[in-house]
C-alpha atoms as a PDB file:
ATOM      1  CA  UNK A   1     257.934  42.223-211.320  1.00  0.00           C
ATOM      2  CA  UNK A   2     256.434  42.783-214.826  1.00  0.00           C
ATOM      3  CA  UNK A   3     254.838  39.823-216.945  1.00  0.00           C
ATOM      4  CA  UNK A   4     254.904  39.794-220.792  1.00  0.00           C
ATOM      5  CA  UNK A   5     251.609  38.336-222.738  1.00  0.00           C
ATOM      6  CA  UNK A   6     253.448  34.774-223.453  1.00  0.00           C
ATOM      7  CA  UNK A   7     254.310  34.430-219.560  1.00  0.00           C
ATOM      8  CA  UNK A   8     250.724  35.473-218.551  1.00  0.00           C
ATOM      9  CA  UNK A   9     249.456  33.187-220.907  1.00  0.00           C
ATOM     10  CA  UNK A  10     251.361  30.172-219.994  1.00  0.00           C
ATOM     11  CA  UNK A  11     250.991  30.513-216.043  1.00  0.00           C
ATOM     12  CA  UNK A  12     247.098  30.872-216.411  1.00  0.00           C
ATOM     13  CA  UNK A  13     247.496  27.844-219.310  1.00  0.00           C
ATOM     14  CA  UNK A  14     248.966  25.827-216.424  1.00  0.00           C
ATOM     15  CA  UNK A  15     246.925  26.772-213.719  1.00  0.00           C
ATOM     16  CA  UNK A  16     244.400  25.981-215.676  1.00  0.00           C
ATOM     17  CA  UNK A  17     245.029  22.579-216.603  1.00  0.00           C
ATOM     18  CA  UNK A  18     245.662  21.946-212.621  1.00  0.00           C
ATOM     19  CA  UNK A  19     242.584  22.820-211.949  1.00  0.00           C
ATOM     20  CA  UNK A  20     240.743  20.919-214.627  1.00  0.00           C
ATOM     21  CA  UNK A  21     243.048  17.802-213.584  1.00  0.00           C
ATOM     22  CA  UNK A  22     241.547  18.224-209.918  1.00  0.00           C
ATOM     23  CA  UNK A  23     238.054  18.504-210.877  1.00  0.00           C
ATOM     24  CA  UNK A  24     236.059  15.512-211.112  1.00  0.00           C
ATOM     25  CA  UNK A  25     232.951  15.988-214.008  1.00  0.00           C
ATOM     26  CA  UNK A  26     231.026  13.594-214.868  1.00  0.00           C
ATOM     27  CA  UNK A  27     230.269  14.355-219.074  1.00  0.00           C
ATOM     28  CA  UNK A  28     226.941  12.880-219.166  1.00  0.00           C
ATOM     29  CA  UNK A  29     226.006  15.735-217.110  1.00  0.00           C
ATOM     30  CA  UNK A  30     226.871  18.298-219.229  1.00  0.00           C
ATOM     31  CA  UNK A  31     223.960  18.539-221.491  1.00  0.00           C
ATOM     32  CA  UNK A  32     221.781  19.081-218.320  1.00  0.00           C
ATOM     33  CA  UNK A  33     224.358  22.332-217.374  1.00  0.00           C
ATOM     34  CA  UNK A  34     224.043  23.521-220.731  1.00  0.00           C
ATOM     35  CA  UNK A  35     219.856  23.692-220.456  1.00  0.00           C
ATOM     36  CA  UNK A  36     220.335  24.713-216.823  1.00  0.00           C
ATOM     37  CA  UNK A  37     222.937  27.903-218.175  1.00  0.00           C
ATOM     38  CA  UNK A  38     220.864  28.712-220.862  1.00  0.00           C
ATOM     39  CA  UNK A  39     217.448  29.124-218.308  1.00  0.00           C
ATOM     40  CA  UNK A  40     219.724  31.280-216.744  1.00  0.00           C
ATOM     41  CA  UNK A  41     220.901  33.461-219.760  1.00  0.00           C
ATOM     42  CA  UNK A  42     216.781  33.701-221.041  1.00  0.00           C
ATOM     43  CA  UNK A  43     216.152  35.045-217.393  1.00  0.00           C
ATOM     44  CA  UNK A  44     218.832  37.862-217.690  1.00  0.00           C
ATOM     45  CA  UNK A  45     217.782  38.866-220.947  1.00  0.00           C
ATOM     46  CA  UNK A  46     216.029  41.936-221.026  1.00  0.00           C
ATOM     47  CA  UNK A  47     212.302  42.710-222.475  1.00  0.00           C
ATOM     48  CA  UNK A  48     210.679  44.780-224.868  1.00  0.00           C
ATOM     49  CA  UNK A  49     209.832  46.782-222.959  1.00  0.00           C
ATOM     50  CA  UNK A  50     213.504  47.709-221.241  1.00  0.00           C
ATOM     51  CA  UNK A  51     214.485  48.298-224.596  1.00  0.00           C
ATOM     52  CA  UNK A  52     211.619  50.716-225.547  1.00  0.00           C
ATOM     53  CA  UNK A  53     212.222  52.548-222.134  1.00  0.00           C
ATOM     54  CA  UNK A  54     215.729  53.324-223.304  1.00  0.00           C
ATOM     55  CA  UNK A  55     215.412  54.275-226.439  1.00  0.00           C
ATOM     56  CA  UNK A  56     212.787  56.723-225.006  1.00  0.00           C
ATOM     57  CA  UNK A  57     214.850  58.279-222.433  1.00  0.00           C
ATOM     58  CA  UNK A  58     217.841  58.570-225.308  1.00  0.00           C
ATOM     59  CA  UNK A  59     215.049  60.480-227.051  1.00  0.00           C
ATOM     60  CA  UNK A  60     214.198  63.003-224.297  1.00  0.00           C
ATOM     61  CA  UNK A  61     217.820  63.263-223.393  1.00  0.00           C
ATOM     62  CA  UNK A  62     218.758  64.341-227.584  1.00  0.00           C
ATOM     63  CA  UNK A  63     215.339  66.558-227.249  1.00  0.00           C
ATOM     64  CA  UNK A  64     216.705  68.326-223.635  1.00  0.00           C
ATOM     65  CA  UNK A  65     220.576  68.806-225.803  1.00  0.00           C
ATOM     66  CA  UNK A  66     218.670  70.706-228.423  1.00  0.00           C
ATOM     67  CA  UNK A  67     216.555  72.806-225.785  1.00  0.00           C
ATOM     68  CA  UNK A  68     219.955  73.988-224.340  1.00  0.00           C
ATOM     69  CA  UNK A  69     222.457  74.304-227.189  1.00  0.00           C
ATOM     70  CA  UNK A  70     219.809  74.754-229.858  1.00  0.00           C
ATOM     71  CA  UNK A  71     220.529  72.778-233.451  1.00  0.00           C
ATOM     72  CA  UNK A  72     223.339  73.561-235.301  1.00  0.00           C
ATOM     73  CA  UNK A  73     222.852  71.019-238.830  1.00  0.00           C
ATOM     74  CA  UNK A  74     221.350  68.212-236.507  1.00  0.00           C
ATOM     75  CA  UNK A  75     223.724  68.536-234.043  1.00  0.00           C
ATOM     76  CA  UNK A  76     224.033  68.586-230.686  1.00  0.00           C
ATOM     77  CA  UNK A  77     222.725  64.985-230.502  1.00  0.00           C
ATOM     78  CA  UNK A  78     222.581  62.847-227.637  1.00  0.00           C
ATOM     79  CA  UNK A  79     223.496  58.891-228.528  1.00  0.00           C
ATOM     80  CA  UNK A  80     223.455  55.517-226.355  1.00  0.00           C
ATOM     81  CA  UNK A  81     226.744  53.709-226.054  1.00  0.00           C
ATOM     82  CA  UNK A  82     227.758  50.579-223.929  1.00  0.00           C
ATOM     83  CA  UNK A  83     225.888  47.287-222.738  1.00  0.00           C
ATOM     84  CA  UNK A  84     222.594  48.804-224.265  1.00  0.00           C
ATOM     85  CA  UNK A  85     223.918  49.584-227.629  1.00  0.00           C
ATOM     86  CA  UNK A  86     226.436  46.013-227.330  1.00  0.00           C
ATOM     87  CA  UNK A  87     222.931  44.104-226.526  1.00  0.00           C
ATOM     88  CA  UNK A  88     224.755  43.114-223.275  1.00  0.00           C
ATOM     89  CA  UNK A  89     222.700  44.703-221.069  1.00  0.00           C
ATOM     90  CA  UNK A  90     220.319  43.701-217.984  1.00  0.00           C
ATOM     91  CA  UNK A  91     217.081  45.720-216.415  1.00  0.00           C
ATOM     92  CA  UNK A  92     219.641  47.020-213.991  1.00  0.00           C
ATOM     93  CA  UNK A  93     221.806  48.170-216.186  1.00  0.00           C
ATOM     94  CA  UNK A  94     223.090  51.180-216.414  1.00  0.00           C
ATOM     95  CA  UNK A  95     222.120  53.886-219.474  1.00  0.00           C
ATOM     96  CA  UNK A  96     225.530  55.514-221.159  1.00  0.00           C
ATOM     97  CA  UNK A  97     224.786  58.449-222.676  1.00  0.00           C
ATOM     98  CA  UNK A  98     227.359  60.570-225.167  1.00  0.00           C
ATOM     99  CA  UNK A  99     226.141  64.279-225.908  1.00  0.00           C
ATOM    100  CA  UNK A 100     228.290  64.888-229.683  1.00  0.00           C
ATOM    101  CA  UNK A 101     228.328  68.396-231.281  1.00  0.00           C
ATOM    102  CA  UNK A 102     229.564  66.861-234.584  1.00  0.00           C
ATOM    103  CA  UNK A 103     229.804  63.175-236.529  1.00  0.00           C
ATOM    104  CA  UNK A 104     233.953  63.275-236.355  1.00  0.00           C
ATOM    105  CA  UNK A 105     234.714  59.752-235.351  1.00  0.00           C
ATOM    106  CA  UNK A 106     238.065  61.268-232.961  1.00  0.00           C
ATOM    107  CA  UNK A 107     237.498  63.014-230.041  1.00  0.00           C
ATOM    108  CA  UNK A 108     237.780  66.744-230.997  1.00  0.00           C
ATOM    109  CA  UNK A 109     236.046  68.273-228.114  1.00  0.00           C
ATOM    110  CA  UNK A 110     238.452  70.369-225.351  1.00  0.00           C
ATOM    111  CA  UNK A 111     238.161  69.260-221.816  1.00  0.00           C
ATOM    112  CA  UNK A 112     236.698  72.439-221.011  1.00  0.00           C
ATOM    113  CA  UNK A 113     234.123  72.184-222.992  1.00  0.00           C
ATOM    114  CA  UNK A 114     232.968  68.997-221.970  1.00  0.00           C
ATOM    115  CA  UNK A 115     233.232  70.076-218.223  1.00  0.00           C
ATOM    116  CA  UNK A 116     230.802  73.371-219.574  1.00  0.00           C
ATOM    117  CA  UNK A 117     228.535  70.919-220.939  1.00  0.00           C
ATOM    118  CA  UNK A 118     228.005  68.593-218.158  1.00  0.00           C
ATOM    119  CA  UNK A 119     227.342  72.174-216.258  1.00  0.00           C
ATOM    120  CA  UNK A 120     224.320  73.136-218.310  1.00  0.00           C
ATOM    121  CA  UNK A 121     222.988  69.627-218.544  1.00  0.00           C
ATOM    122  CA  UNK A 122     223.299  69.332-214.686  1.00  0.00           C
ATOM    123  CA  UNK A 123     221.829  72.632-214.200  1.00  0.00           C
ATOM    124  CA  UNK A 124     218.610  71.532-216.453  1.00  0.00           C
ATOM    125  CA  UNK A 125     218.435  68.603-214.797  1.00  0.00           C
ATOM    126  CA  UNK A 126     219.025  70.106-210.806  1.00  0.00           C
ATOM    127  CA  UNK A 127     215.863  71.783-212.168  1.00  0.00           C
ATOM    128  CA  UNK A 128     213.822  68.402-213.312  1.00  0.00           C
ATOM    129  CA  UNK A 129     215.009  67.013-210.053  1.00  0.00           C
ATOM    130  CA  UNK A 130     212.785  69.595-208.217  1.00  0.00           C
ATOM    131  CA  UNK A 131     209.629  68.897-210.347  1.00  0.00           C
ATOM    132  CA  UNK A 132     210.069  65.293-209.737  1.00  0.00           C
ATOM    133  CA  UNK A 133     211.338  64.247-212.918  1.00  0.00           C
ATOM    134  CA  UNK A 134     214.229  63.124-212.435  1.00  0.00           C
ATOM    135  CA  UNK A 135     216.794  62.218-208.810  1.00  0.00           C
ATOM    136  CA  UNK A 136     220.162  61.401-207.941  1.00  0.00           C
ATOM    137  CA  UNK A 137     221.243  64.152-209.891  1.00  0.00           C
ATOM    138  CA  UNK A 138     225.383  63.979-209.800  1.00  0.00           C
ATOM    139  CA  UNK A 139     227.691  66.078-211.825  1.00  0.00           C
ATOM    140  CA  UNK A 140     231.337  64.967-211.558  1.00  0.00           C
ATOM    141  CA  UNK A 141     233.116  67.600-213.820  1.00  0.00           C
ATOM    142  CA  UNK A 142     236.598  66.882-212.125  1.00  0.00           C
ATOM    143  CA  UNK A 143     236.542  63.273-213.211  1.00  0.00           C
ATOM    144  CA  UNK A 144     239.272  61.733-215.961  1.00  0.00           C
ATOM    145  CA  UNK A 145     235.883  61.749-218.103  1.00  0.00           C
ATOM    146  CA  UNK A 146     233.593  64.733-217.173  1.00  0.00           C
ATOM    147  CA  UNK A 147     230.204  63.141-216.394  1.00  0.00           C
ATOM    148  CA  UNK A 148     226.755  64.070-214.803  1.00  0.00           C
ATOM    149  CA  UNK A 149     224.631  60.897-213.241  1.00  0.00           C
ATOM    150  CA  UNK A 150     221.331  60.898-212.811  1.00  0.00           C
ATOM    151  CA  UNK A 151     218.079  58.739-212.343  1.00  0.00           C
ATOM    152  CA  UNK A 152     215.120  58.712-214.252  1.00  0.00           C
ATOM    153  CA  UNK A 153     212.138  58.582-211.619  1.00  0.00           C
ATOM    154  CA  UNK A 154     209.519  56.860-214.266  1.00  0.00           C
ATOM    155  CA  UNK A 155     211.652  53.841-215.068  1.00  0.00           C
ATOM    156  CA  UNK A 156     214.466  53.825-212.551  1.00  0.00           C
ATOM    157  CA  UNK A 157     217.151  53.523-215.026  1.00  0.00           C
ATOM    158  CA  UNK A 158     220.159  55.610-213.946  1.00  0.00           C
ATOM    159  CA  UNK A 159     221.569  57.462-216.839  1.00  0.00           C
ATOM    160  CA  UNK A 160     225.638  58.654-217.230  1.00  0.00           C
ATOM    161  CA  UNK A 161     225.904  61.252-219.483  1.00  0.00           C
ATOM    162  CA  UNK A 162     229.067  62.221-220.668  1.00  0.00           C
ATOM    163  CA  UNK A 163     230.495  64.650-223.817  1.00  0.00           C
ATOM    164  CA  UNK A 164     231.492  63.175-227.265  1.00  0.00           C
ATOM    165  CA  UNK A 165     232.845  60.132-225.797  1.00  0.00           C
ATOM    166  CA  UNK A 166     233.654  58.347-228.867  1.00  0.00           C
ATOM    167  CA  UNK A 167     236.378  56.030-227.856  1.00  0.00           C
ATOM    168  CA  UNK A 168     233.256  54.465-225.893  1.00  0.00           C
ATOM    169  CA  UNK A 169     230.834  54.721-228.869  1.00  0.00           C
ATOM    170  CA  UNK A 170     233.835  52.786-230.775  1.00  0.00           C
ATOM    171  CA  UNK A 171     234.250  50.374-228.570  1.00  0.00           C
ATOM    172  CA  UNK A 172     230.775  49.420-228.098  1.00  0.00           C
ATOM    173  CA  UNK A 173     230.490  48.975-232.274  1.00  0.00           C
ATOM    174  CA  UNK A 174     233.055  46.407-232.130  1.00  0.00           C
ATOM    175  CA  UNK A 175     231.974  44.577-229.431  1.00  0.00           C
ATOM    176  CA  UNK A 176     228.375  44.883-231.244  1.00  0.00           C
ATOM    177  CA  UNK A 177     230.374  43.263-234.544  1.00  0.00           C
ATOM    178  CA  UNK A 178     231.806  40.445-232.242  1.00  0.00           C
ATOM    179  CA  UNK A 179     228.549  39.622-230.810  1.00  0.00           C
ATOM    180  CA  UNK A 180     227.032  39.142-234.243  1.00  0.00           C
ATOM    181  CA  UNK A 181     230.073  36.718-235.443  1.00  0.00           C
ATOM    182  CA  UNK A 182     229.202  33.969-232.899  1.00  0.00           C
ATOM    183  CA  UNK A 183     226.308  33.474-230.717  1.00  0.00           C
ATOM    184  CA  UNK A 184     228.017  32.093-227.599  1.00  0.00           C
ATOM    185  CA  UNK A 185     229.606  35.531-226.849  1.00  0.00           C
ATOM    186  CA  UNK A 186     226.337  37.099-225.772  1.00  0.00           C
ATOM    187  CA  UNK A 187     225.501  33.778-224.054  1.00  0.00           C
ATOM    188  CA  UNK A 188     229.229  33.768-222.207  1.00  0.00           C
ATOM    189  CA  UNK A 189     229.120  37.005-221.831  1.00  0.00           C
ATOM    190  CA  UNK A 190     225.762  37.679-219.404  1.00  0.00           C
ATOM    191  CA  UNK A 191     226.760  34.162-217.437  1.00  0.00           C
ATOM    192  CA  UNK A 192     230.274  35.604-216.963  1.00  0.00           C
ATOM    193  CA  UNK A 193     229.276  39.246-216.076  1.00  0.00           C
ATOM    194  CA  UNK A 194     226.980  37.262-213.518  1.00  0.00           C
ATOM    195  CA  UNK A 195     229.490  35.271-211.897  1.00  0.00           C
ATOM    196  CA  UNK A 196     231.374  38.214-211.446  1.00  0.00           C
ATOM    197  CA  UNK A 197     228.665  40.034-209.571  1.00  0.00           C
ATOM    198  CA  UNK A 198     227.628  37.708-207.527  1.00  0.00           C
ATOM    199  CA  UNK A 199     231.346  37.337-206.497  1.00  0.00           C
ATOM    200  CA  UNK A 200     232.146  41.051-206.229  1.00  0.00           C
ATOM    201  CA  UNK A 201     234.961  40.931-208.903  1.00  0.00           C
ATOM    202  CA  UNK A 202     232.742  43.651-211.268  1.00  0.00           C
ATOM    203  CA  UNK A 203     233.502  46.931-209.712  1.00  0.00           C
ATOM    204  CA  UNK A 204     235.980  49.008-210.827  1.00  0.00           C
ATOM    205  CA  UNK A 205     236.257  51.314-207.973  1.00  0.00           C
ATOM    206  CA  UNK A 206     236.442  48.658-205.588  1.00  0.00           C
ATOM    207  CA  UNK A 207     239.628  47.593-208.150  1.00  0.00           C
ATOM    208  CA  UNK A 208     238.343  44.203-209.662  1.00  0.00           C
ATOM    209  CA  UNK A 209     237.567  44.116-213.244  1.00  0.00           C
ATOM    210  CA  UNK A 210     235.283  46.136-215.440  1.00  0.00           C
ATOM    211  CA  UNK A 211     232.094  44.938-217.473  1.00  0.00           C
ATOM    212  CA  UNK A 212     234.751  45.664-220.652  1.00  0.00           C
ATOM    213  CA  UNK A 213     237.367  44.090-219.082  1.00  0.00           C
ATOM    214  CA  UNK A 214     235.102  40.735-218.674  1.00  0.00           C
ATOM    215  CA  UNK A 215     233.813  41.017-222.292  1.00  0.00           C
ATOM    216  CA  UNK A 216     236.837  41.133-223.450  1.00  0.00           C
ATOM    217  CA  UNK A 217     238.419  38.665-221.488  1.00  0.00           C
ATOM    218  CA  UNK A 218     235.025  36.310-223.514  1.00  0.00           C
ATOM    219  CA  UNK A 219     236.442  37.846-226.771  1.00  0.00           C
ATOM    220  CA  UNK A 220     239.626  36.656-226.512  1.00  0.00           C
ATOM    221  CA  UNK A 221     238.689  32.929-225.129  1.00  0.00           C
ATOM    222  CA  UNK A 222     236.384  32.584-228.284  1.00  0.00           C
ATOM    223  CA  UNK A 223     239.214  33.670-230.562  1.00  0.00           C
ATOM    224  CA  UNK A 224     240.921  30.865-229.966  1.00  0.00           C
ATOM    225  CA  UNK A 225     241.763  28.722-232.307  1.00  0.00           C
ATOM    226  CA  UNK A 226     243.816  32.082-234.251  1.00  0.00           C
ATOM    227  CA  UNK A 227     241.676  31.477-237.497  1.00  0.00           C
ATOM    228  CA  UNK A 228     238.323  31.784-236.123  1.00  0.00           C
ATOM    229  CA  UNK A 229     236.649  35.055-237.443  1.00  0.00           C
ATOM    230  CA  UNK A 230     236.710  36.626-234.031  1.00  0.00           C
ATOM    231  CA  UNK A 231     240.561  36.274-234.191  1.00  0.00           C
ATOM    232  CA  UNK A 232     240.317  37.849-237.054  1.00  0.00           C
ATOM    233  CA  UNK A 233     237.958  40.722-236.184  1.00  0.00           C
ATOM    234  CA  UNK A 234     240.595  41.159-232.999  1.00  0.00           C
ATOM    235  CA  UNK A 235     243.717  41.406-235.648  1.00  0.00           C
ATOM    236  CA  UNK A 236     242.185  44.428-237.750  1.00  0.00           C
ATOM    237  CA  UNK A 237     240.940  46.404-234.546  1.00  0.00           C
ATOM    238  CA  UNK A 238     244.627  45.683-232.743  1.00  0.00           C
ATOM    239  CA  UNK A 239     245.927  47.384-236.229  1.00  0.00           C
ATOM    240  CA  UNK A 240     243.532  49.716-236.587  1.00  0.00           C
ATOM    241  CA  UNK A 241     244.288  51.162-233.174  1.00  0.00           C
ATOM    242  CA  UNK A 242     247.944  51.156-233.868  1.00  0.00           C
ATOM    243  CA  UNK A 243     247.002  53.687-237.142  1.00  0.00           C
ATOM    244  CA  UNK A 244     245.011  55.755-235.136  1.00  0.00           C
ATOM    245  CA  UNK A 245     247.898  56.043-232.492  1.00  0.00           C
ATOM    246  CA  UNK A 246     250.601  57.047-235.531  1.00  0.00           C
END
């Protein structure tokens, strides 16, 4: 059986409202959660110095892309997309890493390509890996998205590296421009992401929901009511999309 948006909608609008009706909150306790969520959210939050060690590591990675391809006008150049570049991101977290041969904001690039790219950089790296540098090193050419993992021994930060992925680069700009329209997204968003974890519903290959799919999910419970400006950020993505697809 296939749900539309409006019947989605209305069963989890009704499910919800059982659930609130069962649950038994006492309001003069909620400024004490709010304090109590907000100790957690400062813990998550990451340092100075996680952001200094990835902005480092895209610099070495942009420096290692010119080594191999050499510089044609500035270009290749290798660029930081997802929680870190979103300002959703945790000490944990992940490092994804685009390597783009031009500024085109489509994806021009030929599969093959990318899969010859993620080659080279995996061969560089095997070759890190040896002296130390680096470990984990992963190449997964065969994947939907060609893409090379790998850990960075000094910090620990695990870095995916993929080819001109600019649907993810595009992404992570409007989730960036959300963020910046209301504060409680970043807030909702790390205490959500969290939850998730902790119950192991945050792991796409284990078929629960993605880090994007949770942010979004956030997005879409802030846009309500319809005239709030993340509504209205929502509207001109959903139609600029739809342009893009004609």
């Amino acid at each position: 059986m296939v749900w539309d948006s409006q019947d989605l909608r209305g069963r989890a609008e009704h499910n919800e409202e059982q659930l609130l009706a069962a649950m038994s909150v006492d309001p003069g306790r909620f400024p004490a959660l709010n304090d109590l969520l907000l100790e957690v959210y400062a813990v998550l939050r990451p340092k100075p110095t996680d952001y200094e060690q990835r902005n480092a590591l895209v610099d070495v990675f942009s420096k290692m892309a010119t080594r191999i391809f050499g510089n044609d006008n500035g270009f290749p150049v290798v660029q930081a997309f997802g929680s870190f570049t979103m300002d959703l991101f945790t000490p944990k977290s992940d490092l994804d890493l685009s390597v783009n041969f031009s500024a085109e904001i489509e994806d021009q690039c030929p599969r093959k390509k990318k899969m010859k790219v993620v080659r080279k950089f995996a061969k560089v790296l095997y070759s890190l890996q040896r002296d130390g540098i680096y470990c984990g090193v992963l190449p997964v050419v065969s994947a939907k998205v060609p893409i090379v993992n790998v850990i960075d021994r000094g910090t620990g930060i695990e870095c995916d590296v993929t080819v001109e992925n600019k649907d993810g680069m595009t992404r992570s700009m409007i989730i960036k421009l959300i963020s910046s329209l209301d504060e409680r997204f970043q807030i909702l968003s790390y205490l959500v992401k969290t939850w998730a974890k902790i119950h192991d519903v945050n792991s796409p290959t284990a078929q629960t929901m993605s880090s994007m799919s949770i942010i979004s999910l956030v997005a879409f419970h802030l846009a309500d009511p319809p005239s709030s400006n993340i509504a209205r950020v929502l509207c001109l993505v959903k139609r600029w999309f739809r342009f893009r697809k004609c």
